[in-house]
C-alpha atoms as a PDB file:
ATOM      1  CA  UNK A   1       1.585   5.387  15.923  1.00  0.00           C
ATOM      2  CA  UNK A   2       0.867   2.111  17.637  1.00  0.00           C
ATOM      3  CA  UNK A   3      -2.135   0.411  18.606  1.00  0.00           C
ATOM      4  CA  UNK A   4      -3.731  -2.902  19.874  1.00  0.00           C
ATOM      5  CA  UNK A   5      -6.323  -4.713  17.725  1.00  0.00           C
ATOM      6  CA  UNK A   6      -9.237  -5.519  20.352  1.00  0.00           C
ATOM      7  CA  UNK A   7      -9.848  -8.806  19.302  1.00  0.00           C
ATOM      8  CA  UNK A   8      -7.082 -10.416  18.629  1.00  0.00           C
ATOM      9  CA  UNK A   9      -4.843  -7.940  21.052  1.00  0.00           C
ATOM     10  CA  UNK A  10      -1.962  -8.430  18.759  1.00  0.00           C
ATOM     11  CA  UNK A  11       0.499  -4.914  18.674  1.00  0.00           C
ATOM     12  CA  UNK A  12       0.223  -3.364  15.362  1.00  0.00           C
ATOM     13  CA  UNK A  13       2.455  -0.446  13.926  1.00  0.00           C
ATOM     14  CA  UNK A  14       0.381   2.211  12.171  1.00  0.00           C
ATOM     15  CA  UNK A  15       1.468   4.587   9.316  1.00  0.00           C
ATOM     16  CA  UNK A  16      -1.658   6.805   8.329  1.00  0.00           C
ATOM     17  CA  UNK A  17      -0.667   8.691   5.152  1.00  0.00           C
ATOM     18  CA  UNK A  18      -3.377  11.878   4.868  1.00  0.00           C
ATOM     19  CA  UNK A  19      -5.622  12.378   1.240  1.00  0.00           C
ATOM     20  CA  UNK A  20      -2.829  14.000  -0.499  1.00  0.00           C
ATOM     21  CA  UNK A  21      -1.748  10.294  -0.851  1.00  0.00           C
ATOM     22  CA  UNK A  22       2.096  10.602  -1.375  1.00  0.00           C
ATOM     23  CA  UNK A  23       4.560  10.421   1.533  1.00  0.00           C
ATOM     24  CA  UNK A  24       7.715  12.265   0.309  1.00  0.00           C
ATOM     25  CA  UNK A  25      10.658   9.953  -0.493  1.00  0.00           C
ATOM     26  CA  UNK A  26      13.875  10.266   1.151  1.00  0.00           C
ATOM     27  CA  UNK A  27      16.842   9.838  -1.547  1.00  0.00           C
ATOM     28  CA  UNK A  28      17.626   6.352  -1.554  1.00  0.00           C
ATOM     29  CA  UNK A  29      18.186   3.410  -4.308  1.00  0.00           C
ATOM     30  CA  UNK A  30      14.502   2.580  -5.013  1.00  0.00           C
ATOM     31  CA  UNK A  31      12.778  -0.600  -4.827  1.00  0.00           C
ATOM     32  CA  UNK A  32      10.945  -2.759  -7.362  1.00  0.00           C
ATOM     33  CA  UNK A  33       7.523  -4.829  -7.714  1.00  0.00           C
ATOM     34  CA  UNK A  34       9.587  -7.845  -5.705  1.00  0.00           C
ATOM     35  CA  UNK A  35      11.142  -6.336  -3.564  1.00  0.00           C
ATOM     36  CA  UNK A  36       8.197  -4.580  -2.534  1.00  0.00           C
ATOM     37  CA  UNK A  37       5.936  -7.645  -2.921  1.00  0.00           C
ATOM     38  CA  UNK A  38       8.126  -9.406  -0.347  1.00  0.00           C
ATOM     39  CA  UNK A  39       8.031  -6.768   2.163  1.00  0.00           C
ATOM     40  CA  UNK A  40       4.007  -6.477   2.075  1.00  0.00           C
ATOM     41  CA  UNK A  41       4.541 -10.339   2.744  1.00  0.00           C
ATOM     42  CA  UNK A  42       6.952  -9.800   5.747  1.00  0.00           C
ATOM     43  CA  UNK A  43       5.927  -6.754   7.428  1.00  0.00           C
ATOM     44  CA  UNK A  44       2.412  -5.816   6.476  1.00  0.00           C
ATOM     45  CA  UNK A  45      -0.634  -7.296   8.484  1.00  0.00           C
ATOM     46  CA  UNK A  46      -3.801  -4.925   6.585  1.00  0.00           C
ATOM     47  CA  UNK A  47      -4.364  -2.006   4.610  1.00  0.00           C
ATOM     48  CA  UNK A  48      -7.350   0.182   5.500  1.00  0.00           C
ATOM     49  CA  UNK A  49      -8.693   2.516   2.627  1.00  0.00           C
ATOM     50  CA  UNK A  50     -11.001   5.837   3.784  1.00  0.00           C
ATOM     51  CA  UNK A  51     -11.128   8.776   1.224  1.00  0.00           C
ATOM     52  CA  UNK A  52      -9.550  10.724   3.701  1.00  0.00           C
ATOM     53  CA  UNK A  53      -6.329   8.603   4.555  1.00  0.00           C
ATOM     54  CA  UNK A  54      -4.945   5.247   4.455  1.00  0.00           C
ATOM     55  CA  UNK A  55      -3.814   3.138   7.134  1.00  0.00           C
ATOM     56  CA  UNK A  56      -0.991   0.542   7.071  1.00  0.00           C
ATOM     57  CA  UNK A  57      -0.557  -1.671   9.930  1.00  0.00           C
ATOM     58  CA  UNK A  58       2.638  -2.886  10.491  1.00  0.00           C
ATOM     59  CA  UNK A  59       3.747  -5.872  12.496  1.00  0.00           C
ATOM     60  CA  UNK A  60       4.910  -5.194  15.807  1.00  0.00           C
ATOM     61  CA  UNK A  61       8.331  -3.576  15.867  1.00  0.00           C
ATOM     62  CA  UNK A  62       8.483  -3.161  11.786  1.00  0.00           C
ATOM     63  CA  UNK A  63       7.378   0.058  10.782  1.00  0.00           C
ATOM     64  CA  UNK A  64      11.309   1.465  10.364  1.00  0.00           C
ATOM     65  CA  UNK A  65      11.544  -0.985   7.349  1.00  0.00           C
ATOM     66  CA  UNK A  66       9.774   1.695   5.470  1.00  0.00           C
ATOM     67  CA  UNK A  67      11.106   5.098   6.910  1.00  0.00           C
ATOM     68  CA  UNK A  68      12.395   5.760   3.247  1.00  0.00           C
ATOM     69  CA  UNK A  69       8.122   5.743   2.337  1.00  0.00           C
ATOM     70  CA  UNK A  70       8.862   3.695  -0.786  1.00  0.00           C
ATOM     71  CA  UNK A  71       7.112   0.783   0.181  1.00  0.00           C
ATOM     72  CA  UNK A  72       4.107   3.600   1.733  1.00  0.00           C
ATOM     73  CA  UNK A  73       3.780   4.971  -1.873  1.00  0.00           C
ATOM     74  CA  UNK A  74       3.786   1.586  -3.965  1.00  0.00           C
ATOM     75  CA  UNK A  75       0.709   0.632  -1.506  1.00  0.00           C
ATOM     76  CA  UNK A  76      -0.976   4.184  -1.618  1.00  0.00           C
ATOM     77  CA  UNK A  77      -0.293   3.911  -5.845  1.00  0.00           C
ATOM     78  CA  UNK A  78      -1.947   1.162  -5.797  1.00  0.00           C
ATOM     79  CA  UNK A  79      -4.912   1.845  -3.856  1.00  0.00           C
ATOM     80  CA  UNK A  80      -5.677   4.526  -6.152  1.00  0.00           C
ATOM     81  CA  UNK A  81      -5.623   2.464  -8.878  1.00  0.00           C
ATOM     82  CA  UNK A  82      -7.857   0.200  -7.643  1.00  0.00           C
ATOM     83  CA  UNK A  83     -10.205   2.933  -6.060  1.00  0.00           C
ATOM     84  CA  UNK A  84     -10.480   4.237  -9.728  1.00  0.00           C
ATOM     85  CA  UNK A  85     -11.527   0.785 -11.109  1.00  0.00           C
ATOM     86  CA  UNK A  86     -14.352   0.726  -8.916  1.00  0.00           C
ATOM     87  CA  UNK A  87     -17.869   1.617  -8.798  1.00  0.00           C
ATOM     88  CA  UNK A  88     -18.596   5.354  -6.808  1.00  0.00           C
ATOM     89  CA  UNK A  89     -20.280   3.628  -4.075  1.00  0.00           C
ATOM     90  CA  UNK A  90     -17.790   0.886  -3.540  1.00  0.00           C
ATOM     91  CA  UNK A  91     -14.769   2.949  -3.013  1.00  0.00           C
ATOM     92  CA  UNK A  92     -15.771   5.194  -0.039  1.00  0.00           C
ATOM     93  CA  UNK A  93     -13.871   2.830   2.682  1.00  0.00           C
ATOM     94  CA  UNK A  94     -12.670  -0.590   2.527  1.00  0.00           C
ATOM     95  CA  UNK A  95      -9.702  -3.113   4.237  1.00  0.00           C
ATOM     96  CA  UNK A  96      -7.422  -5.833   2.379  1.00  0.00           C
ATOM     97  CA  UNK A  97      -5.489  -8.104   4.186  1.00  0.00           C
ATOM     98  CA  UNK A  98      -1.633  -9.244   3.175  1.00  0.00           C
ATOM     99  CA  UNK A  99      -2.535 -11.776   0.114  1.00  0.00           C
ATOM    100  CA  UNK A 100      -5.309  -9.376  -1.154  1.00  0.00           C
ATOM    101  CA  UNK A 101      -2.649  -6.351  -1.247  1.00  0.00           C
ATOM    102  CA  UNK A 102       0.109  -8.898  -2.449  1.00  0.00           C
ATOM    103  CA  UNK A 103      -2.656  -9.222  -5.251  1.00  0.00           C
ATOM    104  CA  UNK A 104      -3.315  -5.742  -6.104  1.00  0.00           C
ATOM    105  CA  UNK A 105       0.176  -5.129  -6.555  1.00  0.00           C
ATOM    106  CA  UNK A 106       1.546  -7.803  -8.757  1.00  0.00           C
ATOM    107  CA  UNK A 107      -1.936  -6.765 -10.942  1.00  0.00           C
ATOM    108  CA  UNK A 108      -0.706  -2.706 -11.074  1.00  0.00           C
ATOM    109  CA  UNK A 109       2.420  -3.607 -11.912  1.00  0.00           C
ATOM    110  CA  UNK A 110       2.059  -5.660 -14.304  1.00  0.00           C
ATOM    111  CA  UNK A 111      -0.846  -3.272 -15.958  1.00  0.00           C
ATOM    112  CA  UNK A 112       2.350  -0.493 -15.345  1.00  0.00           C
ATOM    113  CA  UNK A 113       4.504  -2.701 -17.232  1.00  0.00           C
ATOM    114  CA  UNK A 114       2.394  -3.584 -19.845  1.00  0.00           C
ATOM    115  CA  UNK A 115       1.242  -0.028 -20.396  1.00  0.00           C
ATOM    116  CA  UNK A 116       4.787   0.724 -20.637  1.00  0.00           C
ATOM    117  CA  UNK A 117       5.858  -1.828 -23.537  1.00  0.00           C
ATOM    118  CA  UNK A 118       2.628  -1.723 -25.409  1.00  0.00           C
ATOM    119  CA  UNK A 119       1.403   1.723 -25.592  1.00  0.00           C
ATOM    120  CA  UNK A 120       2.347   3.956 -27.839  1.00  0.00           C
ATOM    121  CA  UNK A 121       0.936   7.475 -27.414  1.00  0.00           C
ATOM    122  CA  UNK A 122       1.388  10.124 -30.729  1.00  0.00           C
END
């Protein structure tokens, strides 16, 4: 989908992924936390979070970087990590820009990786 932001009347690219949360994954070599991190950099303007959907706005013209959805489900991961750390009444809606969800993802992976090494379930 694209659309115009009315103040600024830049040209955004939208991908709304619906509450199931998870865009299926077309078979290709997958991506990791830098790779990703640098794309959010590159290509992503702001992240909207309802409980219904998320919205990622793409610069103008950039949207096909992520038709494999890998990049779509390392943001949507993400959010719901963050929605769980958060009070009830904080998480009904909220927006992050590029550095904030640059932020959030270097934090979940790093909690990913760490939970990986150093937890030992028995």
């Amino acid at each position: 989908m694209e659309g115009v932001h009315r103040e600024t009347l830049k040209n955004h690219s939208l991908k709304i992924v619906g509450r199931g949360g998870r865009a299926k994954l077309r078979v290709v070599k997958a991506l990791d936390a830098l790779q990703v991190y640098e794309l959010i950099a590159s290509f992503v303007d702001e992240v909207f979070f309802h409980p219904n959907y998320v919205c990622i706005c793409f610069k103008w013209g950039t949207h096909e970087v992520d038709s494999s959805h890998q990049l779509t489900a390392w943001i949507v991961d993400s959010l719901h990590l963050l929605r769980e750390l958060l009070p009830p009444k904080q998480h009904t809606h909220f927006r992050l820009d590029v550095q904030d969800m640059q932020r959030l993802l270097l934090r979940a992976t790093c909690l990913d990786c760490y939970l990986q090494s150093d937890l030992f379930i028995q």
